[in-house]
N, C-alpha and C. Protein backbone atom coordinates (compact mmCIF):
# COMPACT_ATOMS: atom_id res chain seq x y z
N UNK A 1 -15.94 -34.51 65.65
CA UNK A 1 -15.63 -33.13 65.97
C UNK A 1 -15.51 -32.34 64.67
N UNK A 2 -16.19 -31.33 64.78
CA UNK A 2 -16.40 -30.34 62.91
C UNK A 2 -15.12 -29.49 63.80
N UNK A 3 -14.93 -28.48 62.31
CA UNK A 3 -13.95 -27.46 62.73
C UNK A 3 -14.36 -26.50 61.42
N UNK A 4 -14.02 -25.48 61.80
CA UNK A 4 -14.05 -24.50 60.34
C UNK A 4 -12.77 -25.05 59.26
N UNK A 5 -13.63 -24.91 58.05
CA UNK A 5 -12.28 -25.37 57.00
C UNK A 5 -12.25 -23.99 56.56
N UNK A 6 -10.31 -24.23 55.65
CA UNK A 6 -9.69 -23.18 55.78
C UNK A 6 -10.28 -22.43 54.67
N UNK A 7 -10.93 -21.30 54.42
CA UNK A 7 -11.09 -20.64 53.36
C UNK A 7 -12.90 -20.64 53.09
N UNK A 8 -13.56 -21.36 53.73
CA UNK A 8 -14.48 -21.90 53.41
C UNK A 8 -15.74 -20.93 54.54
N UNK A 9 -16.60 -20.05 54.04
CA UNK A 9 -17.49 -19.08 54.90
C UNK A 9 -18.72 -20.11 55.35
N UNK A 10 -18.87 -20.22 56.51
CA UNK A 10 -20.41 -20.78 56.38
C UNK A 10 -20.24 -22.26 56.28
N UNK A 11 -18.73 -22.95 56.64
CA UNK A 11 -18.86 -24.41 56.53
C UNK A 11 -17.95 -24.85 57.41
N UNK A 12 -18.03 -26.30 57.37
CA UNK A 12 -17.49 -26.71 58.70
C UNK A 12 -17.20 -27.98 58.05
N UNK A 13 -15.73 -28.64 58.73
CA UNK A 13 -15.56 -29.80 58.22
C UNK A 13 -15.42 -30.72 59.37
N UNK A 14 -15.53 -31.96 58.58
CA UNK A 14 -15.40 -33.81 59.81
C UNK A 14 -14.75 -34.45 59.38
N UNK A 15 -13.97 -35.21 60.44
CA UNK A 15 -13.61 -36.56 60.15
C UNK A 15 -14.40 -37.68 59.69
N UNK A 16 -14.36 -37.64 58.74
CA UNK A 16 -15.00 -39.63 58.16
C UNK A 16 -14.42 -40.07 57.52
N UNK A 17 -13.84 -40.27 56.78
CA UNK A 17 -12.41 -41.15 56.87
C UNK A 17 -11.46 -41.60 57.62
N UNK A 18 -10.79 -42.49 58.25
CA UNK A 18 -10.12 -42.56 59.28
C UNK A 18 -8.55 -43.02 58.41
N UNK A 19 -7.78 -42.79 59.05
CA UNK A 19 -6.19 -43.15 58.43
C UNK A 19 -6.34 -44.76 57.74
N UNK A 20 -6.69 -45.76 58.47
CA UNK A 20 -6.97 -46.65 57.60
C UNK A 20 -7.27 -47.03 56.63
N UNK A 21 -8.23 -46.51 56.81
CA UNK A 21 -9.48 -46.19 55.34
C UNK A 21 -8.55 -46.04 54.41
N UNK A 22 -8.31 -44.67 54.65
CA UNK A 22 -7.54 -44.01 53.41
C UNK A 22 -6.47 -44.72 52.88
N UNK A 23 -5.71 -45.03 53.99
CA UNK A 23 -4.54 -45.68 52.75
C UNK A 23 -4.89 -47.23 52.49
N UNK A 24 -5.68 -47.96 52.88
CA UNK A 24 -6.69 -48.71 52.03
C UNK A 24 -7.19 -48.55 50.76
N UNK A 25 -7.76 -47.35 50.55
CA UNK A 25 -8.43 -47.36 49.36
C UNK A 25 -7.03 -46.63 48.60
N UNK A 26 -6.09 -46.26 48.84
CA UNK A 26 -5.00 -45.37 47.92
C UNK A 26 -4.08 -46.71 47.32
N UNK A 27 -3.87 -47.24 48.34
CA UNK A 27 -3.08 -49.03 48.17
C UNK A 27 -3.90 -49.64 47.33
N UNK A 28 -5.25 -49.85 47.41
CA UNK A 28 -6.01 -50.32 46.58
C UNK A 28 -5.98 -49.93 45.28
N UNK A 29 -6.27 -48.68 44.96
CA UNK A 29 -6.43 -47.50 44.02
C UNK A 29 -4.82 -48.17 43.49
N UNK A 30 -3.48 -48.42 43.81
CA UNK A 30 -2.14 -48.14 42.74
C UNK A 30 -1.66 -49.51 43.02
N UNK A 31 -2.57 -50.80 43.58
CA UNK A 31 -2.43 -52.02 43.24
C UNK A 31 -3.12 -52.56 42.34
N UNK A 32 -4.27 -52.18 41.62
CA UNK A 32 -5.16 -52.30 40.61
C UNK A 32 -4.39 -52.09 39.40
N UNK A 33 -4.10 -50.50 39.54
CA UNK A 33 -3.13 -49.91 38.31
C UNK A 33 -1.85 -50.96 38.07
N UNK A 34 -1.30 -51.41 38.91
CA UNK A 34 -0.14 -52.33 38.96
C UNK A 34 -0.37 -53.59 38.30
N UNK A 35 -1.32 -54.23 38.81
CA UNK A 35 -1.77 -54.97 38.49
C UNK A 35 -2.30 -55.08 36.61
N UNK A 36 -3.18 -54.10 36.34
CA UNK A 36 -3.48 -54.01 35.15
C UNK A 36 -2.61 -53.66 33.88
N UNK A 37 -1.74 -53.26 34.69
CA UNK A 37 -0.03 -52.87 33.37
C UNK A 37 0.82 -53.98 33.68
N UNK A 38 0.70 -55.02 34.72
CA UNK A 38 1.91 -55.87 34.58
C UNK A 38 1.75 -57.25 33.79
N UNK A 39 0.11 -57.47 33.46
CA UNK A 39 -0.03 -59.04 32.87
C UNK A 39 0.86 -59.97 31.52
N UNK A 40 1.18 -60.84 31.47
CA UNK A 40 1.90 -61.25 30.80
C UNK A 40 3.62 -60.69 30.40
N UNK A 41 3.52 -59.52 31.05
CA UNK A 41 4.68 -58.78 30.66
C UNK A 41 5.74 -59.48 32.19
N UNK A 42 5.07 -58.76 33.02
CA UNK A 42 6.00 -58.57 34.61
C UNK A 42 5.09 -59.87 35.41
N UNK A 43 5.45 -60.93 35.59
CA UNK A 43 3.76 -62.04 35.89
C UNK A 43 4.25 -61.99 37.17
N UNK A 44 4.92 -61.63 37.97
CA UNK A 44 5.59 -61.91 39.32
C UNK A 44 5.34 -60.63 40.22
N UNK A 45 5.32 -59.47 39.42
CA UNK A 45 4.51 -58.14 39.91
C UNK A 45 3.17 -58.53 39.64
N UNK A 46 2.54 -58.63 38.86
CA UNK A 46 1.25 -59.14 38.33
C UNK A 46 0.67 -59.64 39.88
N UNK A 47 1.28 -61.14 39.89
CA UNK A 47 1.23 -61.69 41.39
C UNK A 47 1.26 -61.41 42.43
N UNK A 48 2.17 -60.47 42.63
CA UNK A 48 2.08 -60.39 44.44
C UNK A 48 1.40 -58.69 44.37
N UNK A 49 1.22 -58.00 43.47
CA UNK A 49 -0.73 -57.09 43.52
C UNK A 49 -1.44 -57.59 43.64
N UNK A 50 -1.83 -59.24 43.05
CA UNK A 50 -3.09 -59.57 43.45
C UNK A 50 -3.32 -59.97 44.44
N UNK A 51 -2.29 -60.49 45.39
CA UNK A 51 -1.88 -61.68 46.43
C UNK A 51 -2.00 -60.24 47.55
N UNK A 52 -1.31 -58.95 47.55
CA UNK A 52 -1.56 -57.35 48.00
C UNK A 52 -3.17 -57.56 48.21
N UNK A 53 -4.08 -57.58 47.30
CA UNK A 53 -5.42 -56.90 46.65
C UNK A 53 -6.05 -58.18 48.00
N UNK A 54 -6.09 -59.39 47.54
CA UNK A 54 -6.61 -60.35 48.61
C UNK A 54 -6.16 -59.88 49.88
N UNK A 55 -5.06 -59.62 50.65
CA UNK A 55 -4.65 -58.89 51.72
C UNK A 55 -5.49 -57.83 52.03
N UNK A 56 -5.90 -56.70 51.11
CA UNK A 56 -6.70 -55.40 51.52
C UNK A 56 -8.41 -55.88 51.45
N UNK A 57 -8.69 -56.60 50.49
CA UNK A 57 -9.92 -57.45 50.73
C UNK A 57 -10.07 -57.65 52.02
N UNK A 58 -9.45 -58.21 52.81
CA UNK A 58 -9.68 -59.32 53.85
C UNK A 58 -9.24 -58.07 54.86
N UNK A 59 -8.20 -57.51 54.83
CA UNK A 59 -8.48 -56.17 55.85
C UNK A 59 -9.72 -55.44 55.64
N UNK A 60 -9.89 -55.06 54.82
CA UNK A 60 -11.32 -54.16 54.62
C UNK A 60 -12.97 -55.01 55.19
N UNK A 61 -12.94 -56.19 54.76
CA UNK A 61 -14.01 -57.05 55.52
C UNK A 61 -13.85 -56.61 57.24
N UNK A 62 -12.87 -57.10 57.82
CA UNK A 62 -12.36 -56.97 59.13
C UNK A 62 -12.52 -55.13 59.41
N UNK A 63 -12.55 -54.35 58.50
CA UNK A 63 -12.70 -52.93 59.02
C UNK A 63 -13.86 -52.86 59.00
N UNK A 64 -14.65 -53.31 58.24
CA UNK A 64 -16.36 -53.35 58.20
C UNK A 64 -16.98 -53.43 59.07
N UNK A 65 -16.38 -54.33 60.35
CA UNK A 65 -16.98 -54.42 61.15
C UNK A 65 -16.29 -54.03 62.44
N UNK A 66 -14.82 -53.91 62.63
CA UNK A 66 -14.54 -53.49 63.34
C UNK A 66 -13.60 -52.10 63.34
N UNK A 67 -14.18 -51.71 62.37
CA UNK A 67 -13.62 -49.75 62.06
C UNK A 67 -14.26 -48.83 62.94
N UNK A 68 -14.05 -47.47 62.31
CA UNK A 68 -14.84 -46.12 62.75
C UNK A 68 -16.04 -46.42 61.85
N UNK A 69 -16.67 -45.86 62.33
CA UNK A 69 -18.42 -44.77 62.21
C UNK A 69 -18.36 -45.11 60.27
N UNK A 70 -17.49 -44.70 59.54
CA UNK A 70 -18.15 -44.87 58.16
C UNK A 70 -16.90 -45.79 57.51
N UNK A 71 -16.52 -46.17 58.33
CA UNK A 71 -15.75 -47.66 57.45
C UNK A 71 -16.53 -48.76 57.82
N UNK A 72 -17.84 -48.88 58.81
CA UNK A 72 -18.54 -50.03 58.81
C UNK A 72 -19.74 -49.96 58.16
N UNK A 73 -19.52 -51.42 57.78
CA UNK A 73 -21.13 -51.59 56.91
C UNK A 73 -22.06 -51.71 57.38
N UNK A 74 -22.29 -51.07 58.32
CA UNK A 74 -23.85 -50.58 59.03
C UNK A 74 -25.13 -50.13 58.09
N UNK A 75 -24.87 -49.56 57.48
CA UNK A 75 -25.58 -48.76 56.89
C UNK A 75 -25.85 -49.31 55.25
N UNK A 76 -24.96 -49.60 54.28
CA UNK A 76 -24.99 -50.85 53.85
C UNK A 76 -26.64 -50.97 53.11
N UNK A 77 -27.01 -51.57 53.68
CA UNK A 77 -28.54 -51.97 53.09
C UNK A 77 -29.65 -51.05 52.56
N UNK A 78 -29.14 -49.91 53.81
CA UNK A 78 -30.44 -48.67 53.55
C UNK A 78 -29.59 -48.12 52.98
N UNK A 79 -28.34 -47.72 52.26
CA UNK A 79 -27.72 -46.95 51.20
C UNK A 79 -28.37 -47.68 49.86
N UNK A 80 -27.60 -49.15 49.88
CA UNK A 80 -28.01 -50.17 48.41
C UNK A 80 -29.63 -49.45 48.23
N UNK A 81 -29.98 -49.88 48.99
CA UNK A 81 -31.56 -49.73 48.58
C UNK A 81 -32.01 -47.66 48.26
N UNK A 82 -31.57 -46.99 48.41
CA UNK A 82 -31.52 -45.75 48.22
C UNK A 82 -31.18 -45.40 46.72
N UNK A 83 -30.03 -46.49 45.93
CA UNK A 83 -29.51 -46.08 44.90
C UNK A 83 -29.92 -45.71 43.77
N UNK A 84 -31.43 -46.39 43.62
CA UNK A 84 -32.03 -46.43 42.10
C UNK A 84 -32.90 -44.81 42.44
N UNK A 85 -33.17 -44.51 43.38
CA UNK A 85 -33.32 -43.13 43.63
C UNK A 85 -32.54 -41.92 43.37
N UNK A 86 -31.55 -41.96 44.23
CA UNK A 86 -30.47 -41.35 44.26
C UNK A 86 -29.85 -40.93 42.88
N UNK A 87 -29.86 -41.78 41.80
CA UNK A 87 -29.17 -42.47 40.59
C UNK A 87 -30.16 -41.56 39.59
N UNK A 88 -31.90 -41.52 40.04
CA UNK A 88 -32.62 -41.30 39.38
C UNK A 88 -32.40 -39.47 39.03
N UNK A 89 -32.14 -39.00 40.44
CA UNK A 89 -32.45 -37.67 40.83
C UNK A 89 -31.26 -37.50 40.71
N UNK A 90 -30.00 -37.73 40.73
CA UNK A 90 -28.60 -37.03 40.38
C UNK A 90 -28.44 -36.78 38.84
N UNK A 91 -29.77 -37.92 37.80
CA UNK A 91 -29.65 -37.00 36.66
C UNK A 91 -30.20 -35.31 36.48
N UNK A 92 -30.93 -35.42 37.48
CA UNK A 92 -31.38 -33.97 37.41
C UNK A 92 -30.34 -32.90 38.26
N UNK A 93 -29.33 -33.60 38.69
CA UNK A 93 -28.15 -32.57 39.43
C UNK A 93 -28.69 -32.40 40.70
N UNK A 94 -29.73 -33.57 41.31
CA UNK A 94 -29.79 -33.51 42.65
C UNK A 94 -29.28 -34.53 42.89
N UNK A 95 -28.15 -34.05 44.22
CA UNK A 95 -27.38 -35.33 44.56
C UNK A 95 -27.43 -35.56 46.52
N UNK A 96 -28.33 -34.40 47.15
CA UNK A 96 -28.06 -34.40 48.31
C UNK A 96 -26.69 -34.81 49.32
N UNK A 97 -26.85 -34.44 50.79
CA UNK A 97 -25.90 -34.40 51.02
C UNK A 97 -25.70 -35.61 52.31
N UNK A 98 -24.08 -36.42 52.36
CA UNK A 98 -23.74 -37.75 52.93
C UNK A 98 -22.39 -37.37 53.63
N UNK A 99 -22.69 -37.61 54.71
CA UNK A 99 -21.16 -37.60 55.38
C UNK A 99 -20.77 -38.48 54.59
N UNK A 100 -20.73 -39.79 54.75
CA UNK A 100 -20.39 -40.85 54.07
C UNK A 100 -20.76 -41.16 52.78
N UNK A 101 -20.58 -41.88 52.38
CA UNK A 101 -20.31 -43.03 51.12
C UNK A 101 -21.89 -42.36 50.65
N UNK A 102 -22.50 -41.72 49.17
CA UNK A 102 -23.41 -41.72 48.75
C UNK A 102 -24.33 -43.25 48.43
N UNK A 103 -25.38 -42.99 48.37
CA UNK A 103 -25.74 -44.25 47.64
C UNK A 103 -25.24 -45.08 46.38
N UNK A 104 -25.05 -44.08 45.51
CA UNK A 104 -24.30 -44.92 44.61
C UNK A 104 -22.68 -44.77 44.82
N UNK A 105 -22.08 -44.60 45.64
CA UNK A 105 -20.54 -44.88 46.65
C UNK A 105 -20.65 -46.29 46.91
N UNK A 106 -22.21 -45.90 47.70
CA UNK A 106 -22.15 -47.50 48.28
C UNK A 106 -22.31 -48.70 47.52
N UNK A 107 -23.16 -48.81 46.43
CA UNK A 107 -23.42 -49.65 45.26
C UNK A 107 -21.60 -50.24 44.61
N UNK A 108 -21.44 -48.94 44.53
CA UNK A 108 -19.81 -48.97 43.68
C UNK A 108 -18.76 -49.80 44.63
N UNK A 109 -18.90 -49.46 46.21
CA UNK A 109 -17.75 -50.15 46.93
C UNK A 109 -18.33 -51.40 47.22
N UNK A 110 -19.51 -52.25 47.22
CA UNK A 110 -20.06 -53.47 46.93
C UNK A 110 -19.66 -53.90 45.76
N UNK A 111 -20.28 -53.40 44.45
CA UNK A 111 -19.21 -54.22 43.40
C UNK A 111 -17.55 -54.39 43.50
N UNK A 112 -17.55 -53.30 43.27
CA UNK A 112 -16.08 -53.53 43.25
C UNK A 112 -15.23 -54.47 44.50
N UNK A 113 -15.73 -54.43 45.81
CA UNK A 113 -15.27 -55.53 46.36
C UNK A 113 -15.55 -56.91 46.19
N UNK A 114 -16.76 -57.08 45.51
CA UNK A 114 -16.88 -58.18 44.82
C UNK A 114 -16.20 -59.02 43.70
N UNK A 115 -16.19 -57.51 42.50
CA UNK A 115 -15.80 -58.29 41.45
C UNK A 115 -13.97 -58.38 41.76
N UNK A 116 -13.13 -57.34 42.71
CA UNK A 116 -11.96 -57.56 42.71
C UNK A 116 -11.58 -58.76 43.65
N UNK A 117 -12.93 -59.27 44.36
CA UNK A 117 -12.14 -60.63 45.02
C UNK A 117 -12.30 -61.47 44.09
N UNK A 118 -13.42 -61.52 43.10
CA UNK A 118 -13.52 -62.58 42.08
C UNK A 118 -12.25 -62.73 41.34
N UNK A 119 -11.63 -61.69 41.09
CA UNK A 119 -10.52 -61.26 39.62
C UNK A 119 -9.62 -61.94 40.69
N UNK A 120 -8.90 -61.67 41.93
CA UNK A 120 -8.25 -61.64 42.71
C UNK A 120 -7.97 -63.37 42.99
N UNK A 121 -9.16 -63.98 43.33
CA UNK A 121 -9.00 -65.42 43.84
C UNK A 121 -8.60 -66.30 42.82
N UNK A 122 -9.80 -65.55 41.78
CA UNK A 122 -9.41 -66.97 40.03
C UNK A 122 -7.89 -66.51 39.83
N UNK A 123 -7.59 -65.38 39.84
CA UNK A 123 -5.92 -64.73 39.28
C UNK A 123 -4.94 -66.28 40.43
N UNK A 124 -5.21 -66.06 41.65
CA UNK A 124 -4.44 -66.83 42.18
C UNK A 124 -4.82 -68.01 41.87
N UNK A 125 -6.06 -68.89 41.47
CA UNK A 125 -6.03 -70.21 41.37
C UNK A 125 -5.60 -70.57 40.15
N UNK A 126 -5.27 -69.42 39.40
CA UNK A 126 -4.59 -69.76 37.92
C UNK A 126 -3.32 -70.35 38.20
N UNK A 127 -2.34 -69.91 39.30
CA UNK A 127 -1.26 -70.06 39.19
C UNK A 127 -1.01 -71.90 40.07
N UNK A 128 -2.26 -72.38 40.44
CA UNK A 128 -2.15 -73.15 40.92
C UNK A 128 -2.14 -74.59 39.76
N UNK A 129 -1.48 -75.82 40.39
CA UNK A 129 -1.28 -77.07 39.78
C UNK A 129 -2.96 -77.53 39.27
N UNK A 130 -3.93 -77.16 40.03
CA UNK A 130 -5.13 -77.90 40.14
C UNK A 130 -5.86 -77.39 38.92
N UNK A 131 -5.91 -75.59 39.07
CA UNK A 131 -6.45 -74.67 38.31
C UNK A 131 -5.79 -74.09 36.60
N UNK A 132 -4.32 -74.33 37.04
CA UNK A 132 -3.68 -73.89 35.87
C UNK A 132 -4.32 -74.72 34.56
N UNK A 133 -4.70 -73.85 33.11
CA UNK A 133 -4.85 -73.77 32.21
C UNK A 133 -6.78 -74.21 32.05
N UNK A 134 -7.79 -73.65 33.04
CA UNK A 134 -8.71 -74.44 33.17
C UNK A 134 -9.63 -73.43 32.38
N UNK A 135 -10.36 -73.64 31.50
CA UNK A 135 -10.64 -71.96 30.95
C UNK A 135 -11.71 -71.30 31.87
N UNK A 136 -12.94 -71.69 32.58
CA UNK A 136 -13.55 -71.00 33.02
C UNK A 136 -12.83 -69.94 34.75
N UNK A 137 -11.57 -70.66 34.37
CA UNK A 137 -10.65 -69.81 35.86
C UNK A 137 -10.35 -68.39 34.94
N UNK A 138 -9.38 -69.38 33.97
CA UNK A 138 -9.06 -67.95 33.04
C UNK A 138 -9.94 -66.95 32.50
N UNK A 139 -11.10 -67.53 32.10
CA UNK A 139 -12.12 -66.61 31.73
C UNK A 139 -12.53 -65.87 32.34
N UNK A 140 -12.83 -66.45 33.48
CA UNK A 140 -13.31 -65.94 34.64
C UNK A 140 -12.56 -64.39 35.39
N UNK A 141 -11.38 -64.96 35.05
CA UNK A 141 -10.37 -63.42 35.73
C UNK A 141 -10.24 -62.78 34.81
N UNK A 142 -10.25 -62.69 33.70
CA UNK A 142 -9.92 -62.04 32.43
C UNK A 142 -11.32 -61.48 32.62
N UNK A 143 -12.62 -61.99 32.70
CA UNK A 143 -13.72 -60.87 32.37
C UNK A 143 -14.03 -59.87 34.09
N UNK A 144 -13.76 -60.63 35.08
CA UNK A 144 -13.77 -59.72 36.49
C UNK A 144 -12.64 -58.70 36.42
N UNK A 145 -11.59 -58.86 36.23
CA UNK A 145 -10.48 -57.59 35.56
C UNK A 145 -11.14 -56.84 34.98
N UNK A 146 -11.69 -56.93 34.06
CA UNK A 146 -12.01 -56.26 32.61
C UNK A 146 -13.23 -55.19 33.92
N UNK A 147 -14.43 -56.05 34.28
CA UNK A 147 -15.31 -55.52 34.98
C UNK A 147 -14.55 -54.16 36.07
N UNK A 148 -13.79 -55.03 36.72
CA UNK A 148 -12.79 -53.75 37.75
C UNK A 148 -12.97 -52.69 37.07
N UNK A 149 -11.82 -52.77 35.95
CA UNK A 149 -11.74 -51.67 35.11
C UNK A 149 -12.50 -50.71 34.48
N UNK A 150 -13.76 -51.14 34.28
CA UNK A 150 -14.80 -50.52 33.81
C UNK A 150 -15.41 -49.52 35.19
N UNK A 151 -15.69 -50.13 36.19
CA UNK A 151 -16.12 -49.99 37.36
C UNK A 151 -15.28 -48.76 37.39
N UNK A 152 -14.03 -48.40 37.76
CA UNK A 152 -12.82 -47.81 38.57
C UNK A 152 -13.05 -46.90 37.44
N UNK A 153 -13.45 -46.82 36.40
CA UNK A 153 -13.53 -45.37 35.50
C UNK A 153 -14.86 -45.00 35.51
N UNK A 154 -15.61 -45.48 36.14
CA UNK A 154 -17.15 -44.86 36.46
C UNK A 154 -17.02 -44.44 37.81
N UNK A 155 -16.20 -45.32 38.61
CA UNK A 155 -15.94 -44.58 40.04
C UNK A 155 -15.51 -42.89 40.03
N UNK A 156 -14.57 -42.93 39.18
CA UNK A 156 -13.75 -41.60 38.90
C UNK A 156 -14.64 -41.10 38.13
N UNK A 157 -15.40 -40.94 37.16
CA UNK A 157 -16.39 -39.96 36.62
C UNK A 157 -17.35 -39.94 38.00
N UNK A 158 -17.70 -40.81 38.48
CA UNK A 158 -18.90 -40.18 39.61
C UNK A 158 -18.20 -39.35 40.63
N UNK A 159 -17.28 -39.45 41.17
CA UNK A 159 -16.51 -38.90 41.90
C UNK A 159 -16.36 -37.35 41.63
N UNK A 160 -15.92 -36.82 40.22
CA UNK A 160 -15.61 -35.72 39.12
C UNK A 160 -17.38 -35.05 39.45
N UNK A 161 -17.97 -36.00 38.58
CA UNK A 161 -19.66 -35.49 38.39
C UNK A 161 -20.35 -34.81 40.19
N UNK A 162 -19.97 -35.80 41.24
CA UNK A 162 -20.24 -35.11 42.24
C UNK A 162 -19.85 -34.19 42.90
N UNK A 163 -18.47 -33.80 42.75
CA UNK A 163 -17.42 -32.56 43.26
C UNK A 163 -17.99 -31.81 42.60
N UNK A 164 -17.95 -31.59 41.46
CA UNK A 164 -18.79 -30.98 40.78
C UNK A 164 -20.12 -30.09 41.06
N UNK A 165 -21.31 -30.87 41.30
CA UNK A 165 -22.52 -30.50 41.19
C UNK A 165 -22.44 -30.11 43.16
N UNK A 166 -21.39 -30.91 44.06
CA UNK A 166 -21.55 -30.41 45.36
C UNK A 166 -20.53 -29.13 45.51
N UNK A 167 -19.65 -28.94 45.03
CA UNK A 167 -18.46 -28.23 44.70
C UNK A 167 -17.56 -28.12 46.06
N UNK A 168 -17.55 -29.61 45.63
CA UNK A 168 -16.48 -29.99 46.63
C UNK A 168 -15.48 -30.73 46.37
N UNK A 169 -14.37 -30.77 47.08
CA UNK A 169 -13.06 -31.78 46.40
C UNK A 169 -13.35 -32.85 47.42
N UNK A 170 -13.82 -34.23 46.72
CA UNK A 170 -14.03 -35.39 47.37
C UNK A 170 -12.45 -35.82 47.44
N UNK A 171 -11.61 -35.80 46.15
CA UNK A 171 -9.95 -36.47 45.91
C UNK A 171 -9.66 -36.64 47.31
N UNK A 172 -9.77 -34.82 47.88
CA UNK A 172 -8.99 -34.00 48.85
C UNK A 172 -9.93 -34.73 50.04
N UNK A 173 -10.90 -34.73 50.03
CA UNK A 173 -11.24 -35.39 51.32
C UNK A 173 -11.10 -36.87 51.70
N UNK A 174 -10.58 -37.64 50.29
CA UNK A 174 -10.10 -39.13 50.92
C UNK A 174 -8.81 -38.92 51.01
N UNK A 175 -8.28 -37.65 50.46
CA UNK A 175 -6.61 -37.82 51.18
C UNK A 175 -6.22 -37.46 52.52
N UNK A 176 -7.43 -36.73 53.04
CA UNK A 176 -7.62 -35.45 54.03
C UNK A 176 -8.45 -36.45 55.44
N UNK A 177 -9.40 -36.83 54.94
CA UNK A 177 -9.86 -37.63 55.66
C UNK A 177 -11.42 -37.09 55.89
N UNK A 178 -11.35 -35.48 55.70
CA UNK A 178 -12.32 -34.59 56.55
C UNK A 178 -13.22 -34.22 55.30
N UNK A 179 -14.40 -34.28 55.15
CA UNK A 179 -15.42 -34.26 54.18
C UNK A 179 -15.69 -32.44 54.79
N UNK A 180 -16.12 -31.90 53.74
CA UNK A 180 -16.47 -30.77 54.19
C UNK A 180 -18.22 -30.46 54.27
N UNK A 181 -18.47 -30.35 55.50
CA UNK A 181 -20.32 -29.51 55.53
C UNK A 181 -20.62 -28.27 55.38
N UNK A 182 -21.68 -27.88 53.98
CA UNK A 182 -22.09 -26.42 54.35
C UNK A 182 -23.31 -26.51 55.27
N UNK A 183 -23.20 -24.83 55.94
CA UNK A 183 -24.46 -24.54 56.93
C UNK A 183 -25.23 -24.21 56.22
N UNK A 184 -26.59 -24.87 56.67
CA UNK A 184 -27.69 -23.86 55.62
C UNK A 184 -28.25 -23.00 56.29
């Protein structure tokens, strides 16, 4: 269901985000941060963010398939495959327009669910009798962290770069839920 947004001539906004979603990715979004300021210092906060992070992993799989309209990975394949396009032509400040997840959205929420279950699982098998002190565990989470991190500040510049060139507040629409459409 669109509705007129407030202030906005000539546009109309939707739901695609659903309450889930959102505080999924916001929980996600300030268990990362938690996570990345507590190592060696706080190891017990450290822990139960990552032990959190595996929890929203494994919810988010389960929303994939049994969510709303753009929390499932339906679509998924024909986004991935869109990206090196998409990627090509947003240097030229064409970015077209997605209810959902852009192509490179979608690229970004594939890695990153990847590399944070990687960081996520080795983090926990570190703490285990079997795994503790093994270096390719440790290595292993120490460079998928590192990757997160890199990732999650290209997320936020693409995020910036597309509000931007669409002149729209994406922030506001994952807090909001409601993406905004102009009429052409």
């Amino acid at each position: 269901m669109t509705k007129a947004a407030p202030g906005a001539r000539g546009a109309t906004s939707v739901q695609v985000w659903d309450l889930p979603l959102r505080l999924w990715h916001w929980a996600l979004a300030i268990l990362v941060l938690v996570a990345w300021v507590t190592p060696n210092v706080h190891d017990r906060l450290h822990r139960l963010a990552g032990y959190a992070v595996i929890a929203l992993l494994a919810f988010r799989l389960i929303w994939g398939f049994a969510g709303t309209r753009y929390a499932r990975f339906g679509r998924l394949g024909v986004r991935l495959r869109a990206a090196p396009r998409y990627l090509w032509n947003l240097r030229r400040g064409i970015t077209g327009r997605y209810i959902g997840l852009n192509p490179a959205g979608t690229v970004m929420l594939v890695a990153l669910l990847l590399l944070l279950a990687v960081s996520a699982i080795t983090g926990a098998m570190e703490v285990t009798v079997t795994f503790f002190g093994v270096w390719w565990v440790e290595d292993t989470h120490v460079y998928a962290s590192n990757a997160v991190l890199i990732l999650v500040a290209l997320h936020v510049l693409g995020v910036i770069v597309v509000s931007l060139l669409q002149r729209q507040n994406l922030v506001r629409a994952m807090l909001t839920g409601r993406k905004q459409l102009r009429n052409r």
